[in-house]
C-alpha atoms as a PDB file:
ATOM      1  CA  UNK A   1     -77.315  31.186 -14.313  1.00  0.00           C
ATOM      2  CA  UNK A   2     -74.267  32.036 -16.297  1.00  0.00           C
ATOM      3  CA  UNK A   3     -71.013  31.768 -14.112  1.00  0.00           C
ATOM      4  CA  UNK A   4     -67.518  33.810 -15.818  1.00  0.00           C
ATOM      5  CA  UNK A   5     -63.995  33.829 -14.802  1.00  0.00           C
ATOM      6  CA  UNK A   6     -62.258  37.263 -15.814  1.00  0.00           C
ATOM      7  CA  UNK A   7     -58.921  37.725 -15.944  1.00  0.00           C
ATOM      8  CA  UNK A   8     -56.993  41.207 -16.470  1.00  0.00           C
ATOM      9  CA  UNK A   9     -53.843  42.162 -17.305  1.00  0.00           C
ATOM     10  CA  UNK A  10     -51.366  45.069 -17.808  1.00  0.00           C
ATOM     11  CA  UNK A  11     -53.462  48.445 -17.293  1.00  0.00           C
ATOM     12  CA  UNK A  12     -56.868  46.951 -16.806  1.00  0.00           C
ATOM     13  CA  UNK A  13     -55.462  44.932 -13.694  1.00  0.00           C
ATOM     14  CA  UNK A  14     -54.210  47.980 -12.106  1.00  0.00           C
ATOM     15  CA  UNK A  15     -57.565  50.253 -13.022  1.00  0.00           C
ATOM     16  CA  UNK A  16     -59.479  46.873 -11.513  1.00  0.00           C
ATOM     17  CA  UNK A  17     -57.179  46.540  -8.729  1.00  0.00           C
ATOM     18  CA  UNK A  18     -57.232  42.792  -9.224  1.00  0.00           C
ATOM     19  CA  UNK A  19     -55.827  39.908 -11.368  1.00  0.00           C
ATOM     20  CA  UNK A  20     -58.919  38.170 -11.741  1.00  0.00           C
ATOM     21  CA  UNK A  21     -62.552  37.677 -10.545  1.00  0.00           C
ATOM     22  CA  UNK A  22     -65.894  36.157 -11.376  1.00  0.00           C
ATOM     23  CA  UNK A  23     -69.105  37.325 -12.234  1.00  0.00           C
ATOM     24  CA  UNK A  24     -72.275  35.355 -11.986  1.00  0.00           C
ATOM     25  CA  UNK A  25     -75.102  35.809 -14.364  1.00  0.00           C
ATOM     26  CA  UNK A  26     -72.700  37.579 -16.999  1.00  0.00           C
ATOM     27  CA  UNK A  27     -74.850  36.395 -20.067  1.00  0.00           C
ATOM     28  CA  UNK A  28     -72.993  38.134 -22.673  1.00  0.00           C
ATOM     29  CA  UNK A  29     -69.706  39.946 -23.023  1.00  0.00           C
ATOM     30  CA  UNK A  30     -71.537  43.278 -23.490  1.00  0.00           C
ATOM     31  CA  UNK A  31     -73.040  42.474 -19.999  1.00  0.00           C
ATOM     32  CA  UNK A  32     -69.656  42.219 -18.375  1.00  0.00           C
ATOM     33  CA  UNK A  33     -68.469  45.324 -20.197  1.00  0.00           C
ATOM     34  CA  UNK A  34     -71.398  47.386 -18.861  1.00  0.00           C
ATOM     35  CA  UNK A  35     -71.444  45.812 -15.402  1.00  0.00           C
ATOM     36  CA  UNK A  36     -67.479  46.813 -15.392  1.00  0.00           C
ATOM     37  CA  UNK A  37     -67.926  49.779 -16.585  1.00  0.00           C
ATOM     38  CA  UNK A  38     -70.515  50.957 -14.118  1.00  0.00           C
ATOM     39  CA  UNK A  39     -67.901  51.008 -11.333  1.00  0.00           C
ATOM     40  CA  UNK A  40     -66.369  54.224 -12.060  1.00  0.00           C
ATOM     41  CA  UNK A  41     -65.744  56.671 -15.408  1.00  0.00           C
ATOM     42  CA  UNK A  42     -62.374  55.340 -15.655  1.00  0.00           C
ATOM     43  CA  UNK A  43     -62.572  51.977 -15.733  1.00  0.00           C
ATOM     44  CA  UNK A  44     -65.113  52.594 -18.754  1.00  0.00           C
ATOM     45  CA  UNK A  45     -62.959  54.682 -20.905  1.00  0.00           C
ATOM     46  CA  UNK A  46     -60.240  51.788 -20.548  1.00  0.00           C
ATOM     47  CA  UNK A  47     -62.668  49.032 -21.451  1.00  0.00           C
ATOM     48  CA  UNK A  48     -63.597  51.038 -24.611  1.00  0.00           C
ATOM     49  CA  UNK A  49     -60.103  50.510 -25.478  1.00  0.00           C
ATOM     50  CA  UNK A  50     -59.497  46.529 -24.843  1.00  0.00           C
ATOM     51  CA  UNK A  51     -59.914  43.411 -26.540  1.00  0.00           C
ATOM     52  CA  UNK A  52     -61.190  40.456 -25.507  1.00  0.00           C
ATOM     53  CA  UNK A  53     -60.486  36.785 -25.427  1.00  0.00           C
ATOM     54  CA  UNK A  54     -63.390  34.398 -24.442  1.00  0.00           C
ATOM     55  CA  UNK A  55     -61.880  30.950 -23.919  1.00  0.00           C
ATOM     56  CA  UNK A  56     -58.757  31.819 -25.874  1.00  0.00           C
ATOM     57  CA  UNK A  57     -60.797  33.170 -29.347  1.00  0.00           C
ATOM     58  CA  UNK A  58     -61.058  37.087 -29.688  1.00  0.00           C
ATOM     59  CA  UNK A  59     -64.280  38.691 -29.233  1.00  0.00           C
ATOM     60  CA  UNK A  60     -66.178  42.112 -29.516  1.00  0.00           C
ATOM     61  CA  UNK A  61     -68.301  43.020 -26.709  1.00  0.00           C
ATOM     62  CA  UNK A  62     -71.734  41.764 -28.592  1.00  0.00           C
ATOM     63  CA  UNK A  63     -74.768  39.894 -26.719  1.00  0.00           C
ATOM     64  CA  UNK A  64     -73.969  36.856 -28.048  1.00  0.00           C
ATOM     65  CA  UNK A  65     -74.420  34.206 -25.144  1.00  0.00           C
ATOM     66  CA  UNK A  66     -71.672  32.894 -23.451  1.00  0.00           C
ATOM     67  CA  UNK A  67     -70.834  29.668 -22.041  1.00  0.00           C
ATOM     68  CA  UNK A  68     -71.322  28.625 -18.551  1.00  0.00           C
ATOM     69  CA  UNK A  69     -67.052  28.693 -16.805  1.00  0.00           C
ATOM     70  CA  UNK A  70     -66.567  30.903 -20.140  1.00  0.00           C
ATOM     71  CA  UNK A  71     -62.779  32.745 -19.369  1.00  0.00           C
ATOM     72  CA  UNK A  72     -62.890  36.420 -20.247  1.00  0.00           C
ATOM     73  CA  UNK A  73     -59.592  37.795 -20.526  1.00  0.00           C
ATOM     74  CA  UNK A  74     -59.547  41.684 -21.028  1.00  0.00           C
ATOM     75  CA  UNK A  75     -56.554  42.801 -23.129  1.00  0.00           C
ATOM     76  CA  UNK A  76     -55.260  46.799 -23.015  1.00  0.00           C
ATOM     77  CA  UNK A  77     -53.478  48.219 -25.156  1.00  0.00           C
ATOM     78  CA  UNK A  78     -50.085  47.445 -24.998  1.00  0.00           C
ATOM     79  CA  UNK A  79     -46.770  49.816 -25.569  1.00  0.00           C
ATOM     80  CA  UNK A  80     -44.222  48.705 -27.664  1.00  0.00           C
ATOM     81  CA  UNK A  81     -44.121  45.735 -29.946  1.00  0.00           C
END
């Protein structure tokens, strides 16, 4: 069973209400976006907007599998620049 460490930051640590967490069985990153995103409207719409960095290398939300300890770290937007 696959094992990931997610980390938020900026807006998607205050619509999570955490810094970090971990999900077991998270096969791909399109599983953790849709397991996210089931825990309320908002917190979809956000993701829809994010990137994402899976052990430092930018991803899109595919089904490609992920690696056991994998680090997931869920980008907003940011303002400014």
């Amino acid at each position: 069973m696959t094992e990931a460490h997610i980390r938020y930051f900026a807006a998607a640590r205050q619509a999570l209400r955490r810094s970090e967490e971990s999900l077991s069985g998270a096969d791909s990153l399109a599983d953790i976006v849709k397991r996210l995103s089931t825990r309320d409207p908002a917190i979809a719409r956000l993701l829809s907007h994010c990137s994402f960095l899976v052990d430092g290398t930018r991803r899109e939300p595919d089904h490609a599998p992920l690696p056991d300890g994998a680090v997931v770290d869920v980008l907003p937007p940011f303002a400014g620049g």
